[in-house]
Protein backbone atom coordinates (compact mmCIF):
# COMPACT_ATOMS: atom_id res chain seq x y z
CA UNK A 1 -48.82 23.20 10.15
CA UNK A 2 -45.42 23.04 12.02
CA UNK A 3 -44.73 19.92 10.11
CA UNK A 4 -45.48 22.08 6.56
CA UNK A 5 -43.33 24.93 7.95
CA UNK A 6 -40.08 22.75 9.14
CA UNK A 7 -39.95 20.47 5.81
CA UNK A 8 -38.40 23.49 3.58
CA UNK A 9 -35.79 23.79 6.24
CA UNK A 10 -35.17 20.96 6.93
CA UNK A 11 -34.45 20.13 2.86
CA UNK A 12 -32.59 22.93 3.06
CA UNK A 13 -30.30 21.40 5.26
CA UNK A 14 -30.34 18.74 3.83
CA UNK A 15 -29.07 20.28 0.64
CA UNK A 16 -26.73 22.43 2.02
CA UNK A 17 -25.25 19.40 3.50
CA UNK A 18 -24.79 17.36 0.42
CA UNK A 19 -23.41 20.37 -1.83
CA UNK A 20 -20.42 20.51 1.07
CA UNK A 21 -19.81 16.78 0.76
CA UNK A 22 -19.86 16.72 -3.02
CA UNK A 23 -17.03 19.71 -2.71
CA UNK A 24 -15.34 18.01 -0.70
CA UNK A 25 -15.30 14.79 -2.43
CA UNK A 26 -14.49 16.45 -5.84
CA UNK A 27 -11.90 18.34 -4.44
CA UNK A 28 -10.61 17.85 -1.29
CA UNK A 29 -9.96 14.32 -1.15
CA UNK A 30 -8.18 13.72 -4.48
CA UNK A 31 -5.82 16.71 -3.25
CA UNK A 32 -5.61 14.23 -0.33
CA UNK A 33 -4.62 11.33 -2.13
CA UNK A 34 -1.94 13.05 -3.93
CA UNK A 35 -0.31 14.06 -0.99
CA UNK A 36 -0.54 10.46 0.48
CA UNK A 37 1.46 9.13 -2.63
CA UNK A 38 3.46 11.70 -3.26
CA UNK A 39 4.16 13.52 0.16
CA UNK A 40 7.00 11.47 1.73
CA UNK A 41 9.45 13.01 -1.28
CA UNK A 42 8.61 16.30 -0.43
CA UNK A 43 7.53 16.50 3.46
CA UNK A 44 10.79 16.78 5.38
CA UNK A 45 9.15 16.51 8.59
CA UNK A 46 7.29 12.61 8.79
CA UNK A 47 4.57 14.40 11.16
CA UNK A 48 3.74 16.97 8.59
CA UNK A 49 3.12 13.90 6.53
CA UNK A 50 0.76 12.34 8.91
CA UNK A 51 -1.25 15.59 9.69
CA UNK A 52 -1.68 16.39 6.21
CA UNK A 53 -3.33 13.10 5.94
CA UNK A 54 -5.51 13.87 9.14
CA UNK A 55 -6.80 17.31 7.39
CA UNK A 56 -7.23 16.10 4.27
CA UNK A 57 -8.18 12.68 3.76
CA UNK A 58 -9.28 11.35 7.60
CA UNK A 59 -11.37 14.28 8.81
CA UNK A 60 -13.09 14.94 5.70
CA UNK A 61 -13.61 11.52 5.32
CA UNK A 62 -15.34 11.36 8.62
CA UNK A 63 -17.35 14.89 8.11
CA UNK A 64 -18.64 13.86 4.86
CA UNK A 65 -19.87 10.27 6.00
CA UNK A 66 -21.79 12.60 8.99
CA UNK A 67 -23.41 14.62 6.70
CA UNK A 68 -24.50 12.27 4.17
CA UNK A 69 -25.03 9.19 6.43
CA UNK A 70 -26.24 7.23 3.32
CA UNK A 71 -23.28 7.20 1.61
CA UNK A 72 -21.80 5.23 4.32
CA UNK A 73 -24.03 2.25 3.82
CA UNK A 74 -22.81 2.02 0.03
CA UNK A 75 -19.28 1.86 1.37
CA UNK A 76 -20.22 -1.08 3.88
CA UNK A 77 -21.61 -2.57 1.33
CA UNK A 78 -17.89 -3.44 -0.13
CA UNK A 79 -16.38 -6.81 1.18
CA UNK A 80 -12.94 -5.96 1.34
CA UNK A 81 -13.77 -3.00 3.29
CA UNK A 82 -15.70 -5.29 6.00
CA UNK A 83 -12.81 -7.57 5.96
CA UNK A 84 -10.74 -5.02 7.12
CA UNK A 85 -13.08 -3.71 10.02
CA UNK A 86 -13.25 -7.46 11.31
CA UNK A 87 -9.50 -7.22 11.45
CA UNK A 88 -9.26 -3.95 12.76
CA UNK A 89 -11.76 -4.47 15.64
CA UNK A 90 -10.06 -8.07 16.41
CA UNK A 91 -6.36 -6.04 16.64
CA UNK A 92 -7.87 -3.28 18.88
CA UNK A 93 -9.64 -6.51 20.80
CA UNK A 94 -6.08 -7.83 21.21
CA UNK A 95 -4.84 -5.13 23.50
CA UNK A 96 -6.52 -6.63 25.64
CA UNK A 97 -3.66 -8.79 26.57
CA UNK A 98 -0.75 -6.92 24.80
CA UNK A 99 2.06 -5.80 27.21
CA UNK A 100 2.70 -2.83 25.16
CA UNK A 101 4.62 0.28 26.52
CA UNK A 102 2.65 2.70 24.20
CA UNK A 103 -0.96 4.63 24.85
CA UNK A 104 -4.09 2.06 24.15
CA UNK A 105 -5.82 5.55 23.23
CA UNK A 106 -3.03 6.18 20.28
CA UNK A 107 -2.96 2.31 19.44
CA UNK A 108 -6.78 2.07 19.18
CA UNK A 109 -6.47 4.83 16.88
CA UNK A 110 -4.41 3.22 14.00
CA UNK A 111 -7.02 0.86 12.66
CA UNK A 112 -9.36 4.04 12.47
CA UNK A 113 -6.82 5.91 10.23
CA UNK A 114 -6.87 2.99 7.87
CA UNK A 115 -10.49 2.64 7.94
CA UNK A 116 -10.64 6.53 6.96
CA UNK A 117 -8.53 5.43 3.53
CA UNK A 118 -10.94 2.68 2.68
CA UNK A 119 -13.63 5.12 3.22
CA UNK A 120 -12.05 8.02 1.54
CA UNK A 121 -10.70 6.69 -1.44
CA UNK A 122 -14.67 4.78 -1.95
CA UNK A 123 -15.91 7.58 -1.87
CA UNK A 124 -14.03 8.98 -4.57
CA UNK A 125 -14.67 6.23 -6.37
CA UNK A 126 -18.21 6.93 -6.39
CA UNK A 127 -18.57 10.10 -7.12
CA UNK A 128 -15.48 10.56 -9.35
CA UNK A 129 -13.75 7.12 -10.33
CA UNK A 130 -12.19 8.80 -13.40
CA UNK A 131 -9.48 10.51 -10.72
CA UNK A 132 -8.35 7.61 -9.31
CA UNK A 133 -6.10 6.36 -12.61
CA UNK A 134 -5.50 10.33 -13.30
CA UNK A 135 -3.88 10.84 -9.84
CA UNK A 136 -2.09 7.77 -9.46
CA UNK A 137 -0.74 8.59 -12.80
CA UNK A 138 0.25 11.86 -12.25
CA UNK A 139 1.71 10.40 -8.60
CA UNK A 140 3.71 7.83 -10.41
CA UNK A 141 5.37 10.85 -12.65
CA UNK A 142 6.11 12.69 -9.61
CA UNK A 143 7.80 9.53 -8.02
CA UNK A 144 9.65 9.31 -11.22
CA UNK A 145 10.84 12.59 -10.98
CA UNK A 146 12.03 12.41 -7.70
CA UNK A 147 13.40 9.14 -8.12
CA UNK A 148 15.58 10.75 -10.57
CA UNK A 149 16.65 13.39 -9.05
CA UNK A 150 17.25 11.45 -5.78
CA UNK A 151 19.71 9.19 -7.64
CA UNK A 152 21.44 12.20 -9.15
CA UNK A 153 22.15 13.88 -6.27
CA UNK A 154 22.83 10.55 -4.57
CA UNK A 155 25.73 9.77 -7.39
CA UNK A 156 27.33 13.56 -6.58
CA UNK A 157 27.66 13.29 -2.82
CA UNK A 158 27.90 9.59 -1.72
CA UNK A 159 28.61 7.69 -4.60
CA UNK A 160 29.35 4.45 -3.80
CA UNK A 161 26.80 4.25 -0.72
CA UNK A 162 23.55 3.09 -0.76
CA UNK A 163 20.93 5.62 -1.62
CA UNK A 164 18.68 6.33 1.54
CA UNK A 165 16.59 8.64 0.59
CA UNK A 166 15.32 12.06 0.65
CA UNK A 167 12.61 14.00 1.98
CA UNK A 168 11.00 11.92 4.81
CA UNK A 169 12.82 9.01 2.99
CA UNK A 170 15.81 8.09 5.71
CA UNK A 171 16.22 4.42 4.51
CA UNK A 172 17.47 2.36 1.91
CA UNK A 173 14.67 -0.33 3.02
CA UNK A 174 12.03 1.61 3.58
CA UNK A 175 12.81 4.53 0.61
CA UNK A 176 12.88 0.91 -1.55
CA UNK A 177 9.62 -0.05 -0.53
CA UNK A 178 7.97 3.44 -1.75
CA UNK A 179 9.92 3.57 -5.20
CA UNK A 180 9.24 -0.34 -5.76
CA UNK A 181 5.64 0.29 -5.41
CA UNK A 182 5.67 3.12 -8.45
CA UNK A 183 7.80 0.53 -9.85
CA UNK A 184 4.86 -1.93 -9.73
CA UNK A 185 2.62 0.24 -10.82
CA UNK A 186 4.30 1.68 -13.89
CA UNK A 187 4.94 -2.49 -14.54
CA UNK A 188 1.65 -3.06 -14.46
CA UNK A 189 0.76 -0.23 -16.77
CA UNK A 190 3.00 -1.27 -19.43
CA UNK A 191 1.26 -4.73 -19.79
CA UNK A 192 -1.63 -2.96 -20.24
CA UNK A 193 -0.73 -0.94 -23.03
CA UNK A 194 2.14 -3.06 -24.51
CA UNK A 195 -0.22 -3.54 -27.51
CA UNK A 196 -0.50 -0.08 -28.41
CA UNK A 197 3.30 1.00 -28.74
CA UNK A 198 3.15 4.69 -28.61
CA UNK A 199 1.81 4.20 -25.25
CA UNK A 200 3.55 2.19 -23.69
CA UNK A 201 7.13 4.08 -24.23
CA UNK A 202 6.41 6.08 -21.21
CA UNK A 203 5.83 3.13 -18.66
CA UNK A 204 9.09 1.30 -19.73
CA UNK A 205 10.58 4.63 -19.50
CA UNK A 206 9.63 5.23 -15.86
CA UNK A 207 9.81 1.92 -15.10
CA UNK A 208 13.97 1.98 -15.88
CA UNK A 209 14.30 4.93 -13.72
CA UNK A 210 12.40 4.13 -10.79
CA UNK A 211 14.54 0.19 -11.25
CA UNK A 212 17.83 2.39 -11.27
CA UNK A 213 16.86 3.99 -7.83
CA UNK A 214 15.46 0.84 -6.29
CA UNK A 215 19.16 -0.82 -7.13
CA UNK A 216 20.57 1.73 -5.65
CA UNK A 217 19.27 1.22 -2.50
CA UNK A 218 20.96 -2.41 -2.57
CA UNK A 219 17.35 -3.73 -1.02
CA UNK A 220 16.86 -6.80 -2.77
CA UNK A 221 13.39 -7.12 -1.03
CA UNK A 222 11.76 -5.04 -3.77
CA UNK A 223 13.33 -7.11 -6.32
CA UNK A 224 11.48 -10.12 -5.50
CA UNK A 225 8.23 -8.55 -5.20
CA UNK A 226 8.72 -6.99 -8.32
CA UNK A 227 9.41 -10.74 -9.22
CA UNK A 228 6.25 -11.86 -8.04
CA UNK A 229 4.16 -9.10 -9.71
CA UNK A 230 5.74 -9.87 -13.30
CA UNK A 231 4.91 -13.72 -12.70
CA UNK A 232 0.85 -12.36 -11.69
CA UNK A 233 0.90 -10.00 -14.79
CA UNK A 234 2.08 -12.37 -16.89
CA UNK A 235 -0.77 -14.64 -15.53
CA UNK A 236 -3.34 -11.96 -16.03
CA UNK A 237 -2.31 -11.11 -19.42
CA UNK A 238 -1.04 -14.25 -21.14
CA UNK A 239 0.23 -13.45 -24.45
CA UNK A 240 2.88 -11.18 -26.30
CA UNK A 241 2.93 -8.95 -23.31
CA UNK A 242 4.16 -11.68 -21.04
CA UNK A 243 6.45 -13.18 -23.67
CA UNK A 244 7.75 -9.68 -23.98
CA UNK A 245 8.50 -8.88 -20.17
CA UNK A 246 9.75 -12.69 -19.39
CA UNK A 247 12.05 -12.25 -21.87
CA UNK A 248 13.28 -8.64 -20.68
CA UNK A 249 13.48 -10.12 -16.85
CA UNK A 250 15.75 -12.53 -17.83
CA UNK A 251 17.75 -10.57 -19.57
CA UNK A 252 17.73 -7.66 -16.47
CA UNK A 253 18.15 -10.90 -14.40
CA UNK A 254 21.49 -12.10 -15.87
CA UNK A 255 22.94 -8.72 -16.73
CA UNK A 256 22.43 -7.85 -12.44
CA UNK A 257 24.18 -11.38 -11.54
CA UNK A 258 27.24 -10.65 -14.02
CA UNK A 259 27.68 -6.62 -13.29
CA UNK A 260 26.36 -6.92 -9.51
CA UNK A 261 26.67 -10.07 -8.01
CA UNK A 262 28.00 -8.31 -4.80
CA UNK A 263 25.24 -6.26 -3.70
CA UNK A 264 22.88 -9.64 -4.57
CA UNK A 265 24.52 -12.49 -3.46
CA UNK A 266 27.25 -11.35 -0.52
CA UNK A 267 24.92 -10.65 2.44
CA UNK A 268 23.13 -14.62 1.92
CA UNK A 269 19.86 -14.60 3.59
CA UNK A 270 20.27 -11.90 6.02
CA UNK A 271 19.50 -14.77 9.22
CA UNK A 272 16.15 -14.08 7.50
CA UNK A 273 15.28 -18.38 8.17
CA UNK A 274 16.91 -18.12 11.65
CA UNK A 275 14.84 -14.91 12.35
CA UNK A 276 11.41 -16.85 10.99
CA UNK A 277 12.69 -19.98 13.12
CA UNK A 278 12.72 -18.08 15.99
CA UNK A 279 9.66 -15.79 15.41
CA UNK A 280 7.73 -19.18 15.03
CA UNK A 281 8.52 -20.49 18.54
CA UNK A 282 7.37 -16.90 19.82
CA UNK A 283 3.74 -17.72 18.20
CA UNK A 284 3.19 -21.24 19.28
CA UNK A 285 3.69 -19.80 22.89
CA UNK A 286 0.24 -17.99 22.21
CA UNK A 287 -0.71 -19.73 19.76
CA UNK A 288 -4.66 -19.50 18.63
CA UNK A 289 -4.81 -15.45 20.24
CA UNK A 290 -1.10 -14.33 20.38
CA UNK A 291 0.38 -11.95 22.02
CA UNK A 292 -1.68 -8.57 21.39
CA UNK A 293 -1.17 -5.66 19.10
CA UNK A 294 1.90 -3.80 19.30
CA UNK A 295 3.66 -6.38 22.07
CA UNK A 296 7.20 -6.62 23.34
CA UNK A 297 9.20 -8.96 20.76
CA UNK A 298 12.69 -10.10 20.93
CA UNK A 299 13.62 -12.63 19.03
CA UNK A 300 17.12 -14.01 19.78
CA UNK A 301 19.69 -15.84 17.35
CA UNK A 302 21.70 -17.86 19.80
CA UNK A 303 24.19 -18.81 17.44
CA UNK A 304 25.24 -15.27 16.49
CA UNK A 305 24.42 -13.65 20.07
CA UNK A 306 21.95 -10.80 18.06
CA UNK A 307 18.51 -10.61 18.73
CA UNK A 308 15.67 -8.62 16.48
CA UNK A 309 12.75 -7.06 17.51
CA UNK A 310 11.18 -7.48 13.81
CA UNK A 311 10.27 -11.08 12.30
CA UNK A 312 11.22 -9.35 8.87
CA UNK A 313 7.71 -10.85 7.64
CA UNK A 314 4.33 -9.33 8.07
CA UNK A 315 2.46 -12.70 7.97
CA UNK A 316 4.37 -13.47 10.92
CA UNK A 317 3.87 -10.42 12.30
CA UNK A 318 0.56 -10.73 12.03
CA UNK A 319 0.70 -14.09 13.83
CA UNK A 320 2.58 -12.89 16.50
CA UNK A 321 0.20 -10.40 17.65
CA UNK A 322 -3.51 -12.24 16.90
CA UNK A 323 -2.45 -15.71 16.53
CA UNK A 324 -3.79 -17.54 14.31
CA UNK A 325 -7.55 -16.20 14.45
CA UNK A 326 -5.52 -12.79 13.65
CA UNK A 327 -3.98 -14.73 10.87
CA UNK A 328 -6.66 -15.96 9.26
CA UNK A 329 -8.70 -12.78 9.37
CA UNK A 330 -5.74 -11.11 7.36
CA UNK A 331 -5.51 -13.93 4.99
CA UNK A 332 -9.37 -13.46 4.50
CA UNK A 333 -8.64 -9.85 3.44
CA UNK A 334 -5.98 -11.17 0.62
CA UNK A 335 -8.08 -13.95 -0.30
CA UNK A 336 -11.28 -12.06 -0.82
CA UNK A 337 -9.09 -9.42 -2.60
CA UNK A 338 -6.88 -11.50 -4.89
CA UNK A 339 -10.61 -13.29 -6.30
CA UNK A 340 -11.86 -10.12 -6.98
CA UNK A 341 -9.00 -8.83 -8.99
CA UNK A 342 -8.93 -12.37 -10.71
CA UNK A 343 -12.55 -12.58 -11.91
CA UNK A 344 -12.29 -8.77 -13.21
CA UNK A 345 -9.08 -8.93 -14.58
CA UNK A 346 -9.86 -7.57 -18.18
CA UNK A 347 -10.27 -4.56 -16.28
CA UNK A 348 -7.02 -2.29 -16.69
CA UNK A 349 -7.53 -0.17 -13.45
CA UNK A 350 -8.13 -3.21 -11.22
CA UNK A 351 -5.76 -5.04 -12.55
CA UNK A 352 -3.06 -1.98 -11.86
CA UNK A 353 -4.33 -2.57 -8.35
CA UNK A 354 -4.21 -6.09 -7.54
CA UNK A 355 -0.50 -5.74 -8.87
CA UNK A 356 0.28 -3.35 -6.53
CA UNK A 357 -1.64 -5.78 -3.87
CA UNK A 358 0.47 -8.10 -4.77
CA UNK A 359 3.55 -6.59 -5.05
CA UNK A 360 3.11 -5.50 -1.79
CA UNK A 361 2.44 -8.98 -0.33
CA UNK A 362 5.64 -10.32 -1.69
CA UNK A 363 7.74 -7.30 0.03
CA UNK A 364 6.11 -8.29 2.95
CA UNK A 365 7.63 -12.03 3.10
CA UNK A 366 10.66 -10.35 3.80
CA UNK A 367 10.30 -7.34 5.73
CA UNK A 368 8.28 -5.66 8.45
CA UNK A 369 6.29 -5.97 11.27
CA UNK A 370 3.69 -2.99 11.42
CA UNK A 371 1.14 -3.81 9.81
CA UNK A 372 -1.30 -1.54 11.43
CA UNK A 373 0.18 2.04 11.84
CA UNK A 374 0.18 5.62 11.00
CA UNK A 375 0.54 6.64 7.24
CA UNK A 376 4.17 5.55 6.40
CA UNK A 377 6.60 3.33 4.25
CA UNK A 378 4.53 0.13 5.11
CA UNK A 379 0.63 1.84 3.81
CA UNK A 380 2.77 1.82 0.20
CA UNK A 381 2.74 -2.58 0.71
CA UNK A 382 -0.81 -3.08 2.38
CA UNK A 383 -3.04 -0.12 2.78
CA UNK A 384 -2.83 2.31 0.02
CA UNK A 385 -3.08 -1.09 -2.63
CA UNK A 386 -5.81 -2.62 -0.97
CA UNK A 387 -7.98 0.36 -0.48
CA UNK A 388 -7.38 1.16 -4.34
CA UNK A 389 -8.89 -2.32 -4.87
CA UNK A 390 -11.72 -1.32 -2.92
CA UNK A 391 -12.26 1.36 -4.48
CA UNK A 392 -12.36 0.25 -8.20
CA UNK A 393 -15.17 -2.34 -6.91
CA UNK A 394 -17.39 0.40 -6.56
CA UNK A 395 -16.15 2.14 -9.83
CA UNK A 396 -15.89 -0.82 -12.38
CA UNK A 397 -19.35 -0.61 -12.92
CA UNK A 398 -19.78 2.91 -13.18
CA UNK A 399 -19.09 4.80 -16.35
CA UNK A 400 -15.69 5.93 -16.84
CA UNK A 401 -13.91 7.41 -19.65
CA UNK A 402 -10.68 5.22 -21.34
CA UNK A 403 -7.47 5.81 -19.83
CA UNK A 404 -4.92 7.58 -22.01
């Protein structure tokens, strides 16, 4: 009889429980996602940025995955996503023997945070996959838009300088990295509608500005991954398209080296080989564990008397802290990544993310070293396009209405 009385109750609860996820999922989180790929143009303060993505894509993440427990076994269900907790549990592992300055407690944290995107953005995926294209449109406008405006107000004050950014954008780097990435994605969106030309004026539209602003930061690092993306586009969609954009590259390529062949070709190689050289002979010292997350690095150039505390490549990066077990688990996360977006590549929204994937993994073969952090610049190479591509695993085979 107590059994009969407690079952109304407890399906009650039970109910209750899933109409506050499903609010929060339909609403909450896609607000959340705007603000991760919008908010650094419009946050002035870098740890409003991160809090807003505490409050409204980690913590509801977490609440919702407590309340409906099942829904957390669909996500782990996602190989990408359990390529990236082997990582993250082998980089927390490796503080172990890191001789970092900074709290284990806040370091340990960081893998969690990018766990909470995988999570977050899957689950959006499965109970609204339409939103993910809409927002990352609507994000790409915005970036447009700023872009823009950016550049404008960049031309009227410090002309002549390199643009550094805005907002919670304080470097020409760094700003290129974000803009690059709407760059890549507005690329990637004119291949797939180059076919229909009403539709695809837009893209090449955008695209312009947002390669305007990413000149003007005078980073060429973005250039080359933008390189790199074109060449996996053209791969993905062999045809006119590629004809199309190959022949447009060229063109962009020779009109840069004839009005610009200052701001590409005067600062060389940036010691970017002596820098790797160096960072190499760092890694062999620890060679099959490395040196732990978040270590002490200083890599010297002894025939320039400068030393870096960045390899200026993530791989290495990478290397440098796990060694090459690290390594290979974070070439395990490309690999199973990159065959995914391969095999599915008639796909339009997957294929939007793996070019984003990659154009983040050619940024990083010039730049960085945190790969693991809070949200910032660096999520816009690795985090935010991988977890994309985990989440249109769950929603390629659910059904979706055609992108406009």
């Amino acid at each position: 009889m107590i059994s009969n009385l407690s079952t109304p109750a407890t399906g009650s609860l039970s109910s209750r429980c899933a109409r506050l996820s499903d609010w929060m999922i339909r609403y909450l989180l896609p607000i959340g996602w705007l603000v991760l790929l919008t908010g650094l143009f419009w946050s002035w303060d870098r740890t409003l940025y991160h809090k807003l993505y505490y409050a409204l894509i980690a913590a509801p993440t977490m609440l919702i995955l407590v309340l409906q427990p099942g829904l957390l076994k669909k996500l782990l269900r996602n190989p990408l996503i359990l390529a990236f907790i082997a990582f993250g549990c082998y980089t927390v592992l490796s503080l172990l023997w890191s001789d970092t300055d900074n709290k284990l407690s806040s370091l340990a944290k960081r893998p969690l945070y990018v766990l909470m995107l995988f999570l977050g953005v899957g689950l959006l995926a499965l109970k609204s996959p339409q939103r993910l294209g809409k927002l990352l449109l609507l994000a790409g406008i915005v970036a447009a838009g700023s872009g823009a405006l950016s550049f404008a107000y960049h031309l009227h004050s410090t002309a002549g300088a390199r643009l550094s950014g805005y907002g919670a954008l304080f470097n020409p780097l760094l700003t290129a990295h974000v803009y690059g990435f709407f760059a890549a994605f507005w690329l990637a969106t004119w291949f797939s509608r180059v076919d229909a030309h009403s539709r695809a004026v837009l893209p090449a539209v955008l695209l312009l500005v947002l390669g305007v602003v990413v000149l003007s930061t005078g980073s060429r690092t973005p250039l080359l991954a933008l390189s790199i993306t074109l060449i996996w586009l053209a791969a993905t969609y062999p045809g006119r398209s590629s004809l199309i954009a190959g022949a447009y590259a060229m063109a962009m390529a020779a009109a840069l080296l004839l009005l610009l062949p200052d701001a590409l070709l005067l600062r060389g190689l940036s010691y970017r080989p002596e820098i790797w050289l160096g960072a190499l002979q760092i890694a062999v010292e620890d060679l099959w564990f490395g040196h732990g997350f978040d270590h002490t690095l200083s890599i010297p150039l002894q025939t320039k008397s400068l030393t870096f505390n960045d390899p200026h490549n993530i791989e290495l990066a990478v290397l440098l802290s796990g060694g090459l077990t690290g390594l290979l688990l974070w070439v395990n996360l490309y690999a199973i990544a990159l065959l995914f977006a391969w095999r599915n590549r008639h796909d339009a929204l997957v294929m939007t993310a793996s070019a984003l994937v990659v154009y983040g993994l050619g940024a990083s073969l010039t730049e960085g070293r945190d790969f693991i952090s809070r949200p910032k610049e660096h999520w816009f190479l690795i985090w935010i396009p991988l977890s994309l591509l985990a989440a249109t695993w769950f929603a390629r085979d659910l059904p979706r209405p055609q992108s406009s």
